[in-house]
N, C-alpha and C. Protein backbone atom coordinates (compact mmCIF):
# COMPACT_ATOMS: atom_id res chain seq x y z
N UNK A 1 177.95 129.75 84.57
CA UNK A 1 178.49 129.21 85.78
C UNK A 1 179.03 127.82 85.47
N UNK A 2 179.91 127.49 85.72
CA UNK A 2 181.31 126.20 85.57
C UNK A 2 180.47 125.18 86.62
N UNK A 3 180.74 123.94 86.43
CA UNK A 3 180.08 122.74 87.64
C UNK A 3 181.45 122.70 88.50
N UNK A 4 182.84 123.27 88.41
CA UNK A 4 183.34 123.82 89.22
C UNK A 4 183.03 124.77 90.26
N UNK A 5 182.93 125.86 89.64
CA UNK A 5 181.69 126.73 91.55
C UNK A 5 181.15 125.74 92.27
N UNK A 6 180.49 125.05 91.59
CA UNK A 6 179.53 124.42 92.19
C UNK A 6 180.03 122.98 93.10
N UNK A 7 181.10 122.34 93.28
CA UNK A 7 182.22 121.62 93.57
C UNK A 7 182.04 121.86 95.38
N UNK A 8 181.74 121.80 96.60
CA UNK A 8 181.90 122.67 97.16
C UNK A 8 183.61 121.97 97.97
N UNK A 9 183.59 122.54 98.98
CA UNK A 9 185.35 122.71 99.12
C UNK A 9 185.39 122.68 101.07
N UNK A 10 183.97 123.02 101.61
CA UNK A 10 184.27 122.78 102.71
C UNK A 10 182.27 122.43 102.94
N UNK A 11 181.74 122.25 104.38
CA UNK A 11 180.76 121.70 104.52
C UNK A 11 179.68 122.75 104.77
N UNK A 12 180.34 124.19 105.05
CA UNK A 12 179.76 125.66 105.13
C UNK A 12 179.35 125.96 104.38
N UNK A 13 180.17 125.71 102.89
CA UNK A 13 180.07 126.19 101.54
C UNK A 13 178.96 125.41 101.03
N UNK A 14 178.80 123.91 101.45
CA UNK A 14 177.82 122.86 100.71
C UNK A 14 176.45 123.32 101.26
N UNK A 15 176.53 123.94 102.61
CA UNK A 15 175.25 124.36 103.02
C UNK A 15 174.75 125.17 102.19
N UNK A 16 175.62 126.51 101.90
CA UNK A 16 175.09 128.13 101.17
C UNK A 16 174.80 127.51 99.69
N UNK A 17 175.52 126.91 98.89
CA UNK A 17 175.30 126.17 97.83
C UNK A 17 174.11 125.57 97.70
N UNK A 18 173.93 124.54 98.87
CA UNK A 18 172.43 123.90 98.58
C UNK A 18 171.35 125.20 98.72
N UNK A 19 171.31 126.02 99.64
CA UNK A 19 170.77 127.32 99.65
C UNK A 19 170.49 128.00 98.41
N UNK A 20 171.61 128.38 98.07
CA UNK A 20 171.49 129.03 96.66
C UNK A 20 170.81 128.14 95.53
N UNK A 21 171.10 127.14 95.35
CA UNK A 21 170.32 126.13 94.17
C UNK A 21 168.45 125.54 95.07
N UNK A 22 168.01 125.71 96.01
CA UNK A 22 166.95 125.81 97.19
C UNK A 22 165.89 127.16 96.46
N UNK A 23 166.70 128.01 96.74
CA UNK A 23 166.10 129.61 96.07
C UNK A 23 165.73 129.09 94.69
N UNK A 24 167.09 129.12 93.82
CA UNK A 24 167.05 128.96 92.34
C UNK A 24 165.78 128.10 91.90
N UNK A 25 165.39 127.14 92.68
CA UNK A 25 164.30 126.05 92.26
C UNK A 25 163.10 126.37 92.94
N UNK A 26 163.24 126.97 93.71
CA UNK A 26 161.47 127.75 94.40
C UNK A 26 161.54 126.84 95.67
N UNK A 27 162.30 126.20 96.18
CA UNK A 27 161.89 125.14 97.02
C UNK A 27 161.90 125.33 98.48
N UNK A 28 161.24 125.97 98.66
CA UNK A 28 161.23 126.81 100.54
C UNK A 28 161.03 125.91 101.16
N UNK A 29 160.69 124.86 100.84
CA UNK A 29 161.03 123.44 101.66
C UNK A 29 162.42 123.31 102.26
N UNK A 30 162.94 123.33 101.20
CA UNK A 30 164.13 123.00 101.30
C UNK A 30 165.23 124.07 102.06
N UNK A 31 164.89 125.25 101.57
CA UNK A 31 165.30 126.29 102.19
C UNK A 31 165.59 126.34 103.48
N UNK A 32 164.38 126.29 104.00
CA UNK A 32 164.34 126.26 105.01
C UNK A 32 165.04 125.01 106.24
N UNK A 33 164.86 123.77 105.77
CA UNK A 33 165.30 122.57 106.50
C UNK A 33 166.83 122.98 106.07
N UNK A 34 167.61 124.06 105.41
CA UNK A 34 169.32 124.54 105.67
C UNK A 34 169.35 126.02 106.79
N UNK A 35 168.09 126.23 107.21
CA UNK A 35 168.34 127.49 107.78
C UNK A 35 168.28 127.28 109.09
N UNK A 36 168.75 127.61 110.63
CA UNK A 36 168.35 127.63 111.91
C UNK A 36 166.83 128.15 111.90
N UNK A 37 166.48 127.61 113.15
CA UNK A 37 165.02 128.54 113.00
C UNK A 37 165.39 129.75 113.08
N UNK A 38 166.49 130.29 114.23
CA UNK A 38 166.57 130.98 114.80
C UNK A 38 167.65 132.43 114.06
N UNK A 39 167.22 131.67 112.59
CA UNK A 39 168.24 132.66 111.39
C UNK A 39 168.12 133.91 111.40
N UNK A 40 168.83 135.02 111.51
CA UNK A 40 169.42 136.06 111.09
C UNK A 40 169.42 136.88 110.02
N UNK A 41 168.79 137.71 108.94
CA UNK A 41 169.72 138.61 107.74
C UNK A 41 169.28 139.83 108.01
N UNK A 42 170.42 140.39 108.01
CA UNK A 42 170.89 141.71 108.42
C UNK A 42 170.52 142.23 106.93
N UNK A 43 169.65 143.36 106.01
CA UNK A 43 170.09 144.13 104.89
C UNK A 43 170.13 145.83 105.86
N UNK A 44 170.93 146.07 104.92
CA UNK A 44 171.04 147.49 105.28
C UNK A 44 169.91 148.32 105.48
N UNK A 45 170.62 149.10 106.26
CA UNK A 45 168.96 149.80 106.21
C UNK A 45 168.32 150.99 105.18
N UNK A 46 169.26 151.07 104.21
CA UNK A 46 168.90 152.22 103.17
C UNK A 46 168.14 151.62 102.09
N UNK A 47 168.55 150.03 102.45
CA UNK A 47 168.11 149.47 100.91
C UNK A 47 166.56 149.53 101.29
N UNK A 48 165.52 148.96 99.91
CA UNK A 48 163.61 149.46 100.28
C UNK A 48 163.62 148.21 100.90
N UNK A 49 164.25 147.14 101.24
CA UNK A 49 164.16 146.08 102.34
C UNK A 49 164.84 146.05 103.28
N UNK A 50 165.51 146.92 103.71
CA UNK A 50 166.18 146.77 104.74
C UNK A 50 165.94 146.39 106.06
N UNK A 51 166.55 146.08 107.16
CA UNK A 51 166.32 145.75 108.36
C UNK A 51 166.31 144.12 108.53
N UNK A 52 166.46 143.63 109.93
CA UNK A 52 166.71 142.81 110.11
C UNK A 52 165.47 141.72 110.02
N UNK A 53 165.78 140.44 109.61
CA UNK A 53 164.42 139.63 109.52
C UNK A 53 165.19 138.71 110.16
N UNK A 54 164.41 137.87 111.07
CA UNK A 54 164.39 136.79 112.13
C UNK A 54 163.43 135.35 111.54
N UNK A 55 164.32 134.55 111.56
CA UNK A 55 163.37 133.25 111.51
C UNK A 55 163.32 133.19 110.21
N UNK A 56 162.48 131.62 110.24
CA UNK A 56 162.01 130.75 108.98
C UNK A 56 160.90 132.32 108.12
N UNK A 57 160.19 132.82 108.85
CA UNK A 57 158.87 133.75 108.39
C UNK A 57 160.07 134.44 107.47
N UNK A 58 160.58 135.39 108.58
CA UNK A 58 162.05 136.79 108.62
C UNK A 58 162.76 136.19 106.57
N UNK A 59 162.78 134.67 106.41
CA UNK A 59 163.39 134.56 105.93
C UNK A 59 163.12 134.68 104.06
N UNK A 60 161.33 133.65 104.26
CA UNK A 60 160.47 134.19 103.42
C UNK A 60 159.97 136.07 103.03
N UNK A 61 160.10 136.62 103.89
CA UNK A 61 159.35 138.08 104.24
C UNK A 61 160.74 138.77 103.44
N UNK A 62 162.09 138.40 103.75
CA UNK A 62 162.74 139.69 102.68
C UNK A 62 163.34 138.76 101.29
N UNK A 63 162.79 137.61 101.77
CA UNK A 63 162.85 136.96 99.87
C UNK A 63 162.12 137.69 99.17
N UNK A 64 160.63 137.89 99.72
CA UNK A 64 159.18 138.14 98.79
C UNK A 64 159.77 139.43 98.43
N UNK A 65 160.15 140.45 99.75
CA UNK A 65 160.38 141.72 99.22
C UNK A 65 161.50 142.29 98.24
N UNK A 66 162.42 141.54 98.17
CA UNK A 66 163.97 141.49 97.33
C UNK A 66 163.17 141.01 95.67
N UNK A 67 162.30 140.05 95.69
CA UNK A 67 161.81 139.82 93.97
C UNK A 67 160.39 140.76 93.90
N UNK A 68 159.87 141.72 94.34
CA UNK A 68 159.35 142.25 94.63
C UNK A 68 159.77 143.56 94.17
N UNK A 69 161.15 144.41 94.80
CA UNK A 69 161.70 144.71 93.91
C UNK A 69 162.68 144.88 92.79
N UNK A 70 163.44 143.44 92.75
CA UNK A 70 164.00 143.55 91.30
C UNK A 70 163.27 142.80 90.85
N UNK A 71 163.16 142.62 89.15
CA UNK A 71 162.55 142.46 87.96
C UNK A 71 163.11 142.14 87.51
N UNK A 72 163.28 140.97 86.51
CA UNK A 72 164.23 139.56 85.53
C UNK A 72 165.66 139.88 86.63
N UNK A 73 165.31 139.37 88.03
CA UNK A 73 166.86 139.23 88.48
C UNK A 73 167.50 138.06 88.19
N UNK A 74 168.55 138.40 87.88
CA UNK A 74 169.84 137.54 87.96
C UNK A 74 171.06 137.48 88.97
N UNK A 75 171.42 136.41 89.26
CA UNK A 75 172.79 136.40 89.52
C UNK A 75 173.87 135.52 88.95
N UNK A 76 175.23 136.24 89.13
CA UNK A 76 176.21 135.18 88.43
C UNK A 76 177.19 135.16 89.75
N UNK A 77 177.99 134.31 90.34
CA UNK A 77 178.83 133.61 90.64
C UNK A 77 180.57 134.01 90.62
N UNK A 78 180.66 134.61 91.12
CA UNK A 78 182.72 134.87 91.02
C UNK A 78 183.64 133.91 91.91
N UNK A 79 182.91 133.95 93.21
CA UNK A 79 183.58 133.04 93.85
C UNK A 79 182.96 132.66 95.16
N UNK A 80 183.32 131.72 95.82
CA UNK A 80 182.48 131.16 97.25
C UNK A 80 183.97 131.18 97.99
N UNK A 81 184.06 130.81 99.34
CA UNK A 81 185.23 130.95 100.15
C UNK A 81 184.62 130.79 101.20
N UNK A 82 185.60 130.02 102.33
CA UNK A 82 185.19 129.93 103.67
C UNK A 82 186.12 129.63 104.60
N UNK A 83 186.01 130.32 105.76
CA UNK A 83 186.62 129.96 106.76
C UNK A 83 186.00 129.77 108.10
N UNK A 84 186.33 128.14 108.92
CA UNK A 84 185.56 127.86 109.76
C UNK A 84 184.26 127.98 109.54
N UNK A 85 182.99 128.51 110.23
CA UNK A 85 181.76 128.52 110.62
C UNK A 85 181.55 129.79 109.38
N UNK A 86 182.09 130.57 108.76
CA UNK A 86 181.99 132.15 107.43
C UNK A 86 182.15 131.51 106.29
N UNK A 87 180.92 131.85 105.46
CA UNK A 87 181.58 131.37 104.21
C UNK A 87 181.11 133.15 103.17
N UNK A 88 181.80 133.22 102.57
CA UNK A 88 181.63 134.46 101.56
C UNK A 88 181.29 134.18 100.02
N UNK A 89 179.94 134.91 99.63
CA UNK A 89 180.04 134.68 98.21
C UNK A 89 180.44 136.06 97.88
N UNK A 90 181.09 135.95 96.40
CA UNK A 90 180.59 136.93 96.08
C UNK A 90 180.12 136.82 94.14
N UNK A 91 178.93 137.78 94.15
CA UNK A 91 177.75 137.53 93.55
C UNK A 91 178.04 139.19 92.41
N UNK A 92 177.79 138.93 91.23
CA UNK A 92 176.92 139.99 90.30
C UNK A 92 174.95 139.82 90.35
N UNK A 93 174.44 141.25 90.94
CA UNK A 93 173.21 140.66 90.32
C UNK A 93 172.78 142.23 89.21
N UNK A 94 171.53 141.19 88.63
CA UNK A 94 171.29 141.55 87.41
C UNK A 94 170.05 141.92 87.45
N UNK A 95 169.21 142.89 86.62
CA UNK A 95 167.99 143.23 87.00
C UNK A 95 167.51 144.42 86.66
N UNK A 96 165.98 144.80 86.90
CA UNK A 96 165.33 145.98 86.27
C UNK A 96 165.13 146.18 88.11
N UNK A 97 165.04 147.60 88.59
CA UNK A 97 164.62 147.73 89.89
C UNK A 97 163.44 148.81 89.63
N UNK A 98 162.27 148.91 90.26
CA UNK A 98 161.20 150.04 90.68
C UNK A 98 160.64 149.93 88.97
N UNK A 99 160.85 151.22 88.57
CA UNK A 99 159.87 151.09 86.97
C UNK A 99 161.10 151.65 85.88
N UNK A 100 162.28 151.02 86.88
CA UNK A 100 163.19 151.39 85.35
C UNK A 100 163.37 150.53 84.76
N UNK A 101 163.51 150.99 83.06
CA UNK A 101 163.75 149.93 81.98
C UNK A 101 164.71 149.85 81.83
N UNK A 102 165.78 150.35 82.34
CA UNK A 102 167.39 149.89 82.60
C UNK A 102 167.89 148.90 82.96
N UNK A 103 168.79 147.74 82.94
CA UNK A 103 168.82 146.83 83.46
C UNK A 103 170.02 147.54 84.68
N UNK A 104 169.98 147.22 85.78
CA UNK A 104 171.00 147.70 86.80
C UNK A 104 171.86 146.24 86.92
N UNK A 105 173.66 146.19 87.10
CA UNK A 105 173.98 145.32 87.44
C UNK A 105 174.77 145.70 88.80
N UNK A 106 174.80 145.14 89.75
CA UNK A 106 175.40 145.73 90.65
C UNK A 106 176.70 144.23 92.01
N UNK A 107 177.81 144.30 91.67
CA UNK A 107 179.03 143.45 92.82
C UNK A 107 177.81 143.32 94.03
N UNK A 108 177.92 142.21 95.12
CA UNK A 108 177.39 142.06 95.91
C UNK A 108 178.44 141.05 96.76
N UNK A 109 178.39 140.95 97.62
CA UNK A 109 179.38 140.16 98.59
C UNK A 109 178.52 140.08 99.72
N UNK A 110 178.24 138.43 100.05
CA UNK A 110 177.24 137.78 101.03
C UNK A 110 177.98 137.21 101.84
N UNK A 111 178.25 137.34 103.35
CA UNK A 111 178.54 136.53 104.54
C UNK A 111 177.70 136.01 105.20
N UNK A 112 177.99 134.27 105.54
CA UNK A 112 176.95 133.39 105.72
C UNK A 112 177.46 132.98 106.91
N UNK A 113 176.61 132.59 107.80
CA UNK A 113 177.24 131.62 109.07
C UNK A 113 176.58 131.02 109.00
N UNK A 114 177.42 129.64 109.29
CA UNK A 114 176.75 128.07 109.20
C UNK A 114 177.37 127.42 110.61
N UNK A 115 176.43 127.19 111.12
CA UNK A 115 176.76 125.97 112.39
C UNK A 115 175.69 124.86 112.34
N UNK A 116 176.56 124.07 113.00
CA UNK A 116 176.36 122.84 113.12
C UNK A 116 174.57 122.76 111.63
N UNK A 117 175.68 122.25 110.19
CA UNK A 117 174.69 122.07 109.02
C UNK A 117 174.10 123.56 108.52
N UNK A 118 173.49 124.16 109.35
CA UNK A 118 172.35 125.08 109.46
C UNK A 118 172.92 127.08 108.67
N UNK A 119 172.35 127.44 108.71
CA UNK A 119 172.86 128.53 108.29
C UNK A 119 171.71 129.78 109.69
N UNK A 120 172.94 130.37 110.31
CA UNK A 120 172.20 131.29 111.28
C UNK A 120 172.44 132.57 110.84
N UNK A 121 172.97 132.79 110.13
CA UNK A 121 173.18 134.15 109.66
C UNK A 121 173.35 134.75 108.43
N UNK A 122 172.99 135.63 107.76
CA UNK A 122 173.37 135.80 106.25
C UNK A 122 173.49 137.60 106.21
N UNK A 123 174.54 138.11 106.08
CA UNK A 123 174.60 139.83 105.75
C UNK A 123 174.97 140.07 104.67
N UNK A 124 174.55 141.05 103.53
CA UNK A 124 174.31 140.86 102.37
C UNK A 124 175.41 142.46 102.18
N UNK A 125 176.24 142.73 101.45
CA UNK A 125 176.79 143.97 101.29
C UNK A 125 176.48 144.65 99.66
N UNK A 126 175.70 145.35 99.86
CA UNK A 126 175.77 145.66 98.20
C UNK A 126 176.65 146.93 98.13
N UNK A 127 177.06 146.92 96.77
CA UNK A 127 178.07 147.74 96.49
C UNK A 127 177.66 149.32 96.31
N UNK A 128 176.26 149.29 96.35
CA UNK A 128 175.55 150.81 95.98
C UNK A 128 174.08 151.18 96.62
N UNK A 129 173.91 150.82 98.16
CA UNK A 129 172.67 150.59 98.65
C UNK A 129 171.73 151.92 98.13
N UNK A 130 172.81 153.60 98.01
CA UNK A 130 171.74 154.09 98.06
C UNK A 130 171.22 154.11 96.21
N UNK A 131 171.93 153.79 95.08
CA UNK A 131 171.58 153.60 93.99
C UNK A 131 169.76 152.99 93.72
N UNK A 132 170.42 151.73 94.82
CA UNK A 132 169.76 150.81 94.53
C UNK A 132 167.86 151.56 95.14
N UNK A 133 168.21 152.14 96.17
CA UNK A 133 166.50 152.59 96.98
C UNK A 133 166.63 153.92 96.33
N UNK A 134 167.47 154.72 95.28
CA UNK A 134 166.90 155.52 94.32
C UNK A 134 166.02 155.37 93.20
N UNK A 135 166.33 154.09 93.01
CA UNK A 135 165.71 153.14 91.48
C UNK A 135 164.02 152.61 92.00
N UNK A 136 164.89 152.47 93.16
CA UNK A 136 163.12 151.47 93.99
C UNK A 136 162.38 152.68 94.11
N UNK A 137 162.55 153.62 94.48
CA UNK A 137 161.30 154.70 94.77
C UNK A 137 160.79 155.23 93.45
N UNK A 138 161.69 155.67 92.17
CA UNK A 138 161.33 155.48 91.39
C UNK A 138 159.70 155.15 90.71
C-alpha cells in the first residue's frame, strides 16, 4: 500500500481511513469515538455473519465474528472514493476461511456513510457470499 491511498481527498474518506488504520491497530477506542452510536452494518445474509448489527456493541459483535472466521486475514487497498456523505472502498481480502488450508482471496467493495465526522453506516459487498459460507461450514 502507497502513503498515497492513504492521502485522504475528502473528510468522509479521512473518517473510513482513520477507521481502517483504528481496526489495523486493535484500537476499539478509537474505533469507536469515528462511529455514531447509532451505527449501522448491513452483511448479507448468506455470509456465517450475516445480518444487521446496530451500535458501538453491533459493531464489536461482527468484528469478533468476521476474525473468527477468517484466518491470517488480509487486506489490500485498490481504491477509496467519495461522494458527499458515501465514501467507497474497494478492498482484496486475503485469508484461510473455516478449516481450509487454502488461502481464499476474494474483490470486496465497502459503502460507508459518514455524517457530521461519524460513520453511520457501513454495507460490505463481497464478490462470492455463497463461496465464502461454503468454506465457513466447512
Amino acid at each position: 500500500m502507497t502513503q498515497d491511498f492513504w492521502t485522504p481527498r475528502s473528510p468522509a474518506e479521512e473518517v473510513v481511513l482513520s477507521v481502517y488504520d483504528a481496526v489495523r491497530r486493535g484500537d476499539e477506542a478509537a474505533v469507536h469515538a469515528l462511529l455514531d452510536p447509532g451505527v449501522e452494518i448491513h452483511e448479507a445474509p448468506s455470509m456465517p455473519y450475516g445480518g444487521v448489527f446496530r451500535g458501538h456493541q453491533g459493531w464489536t459483535e461482527v468484528v469478533a465474528a468476521l476474525f473468527a472466521t477468517w484466518q491470517d486475514y488480509e487486506v489490500s487497498f485498490d481504491l477509496i472514493t467519495s461522494s458527499g456523505e458515501h465514501v467507497v472502498a474497494l478492498l482484496r481480502l486475503r485469508g484461510r476461511i473455516g478449516t481450509s488450508a487454502d488461502p481464499v482471496e476474494m474483490p470486496l467493495a465497502e459503502v460507508w456513510r459518514v455524517r457530521d465526522g461519524r460513520v453511520t453506516e457501513l454495507r460490505p459487498y463481497y464478490w462470492d457470499t455463497a463461496e465464502l459460507a461454503r468454506l465457513a461450514a466447512s
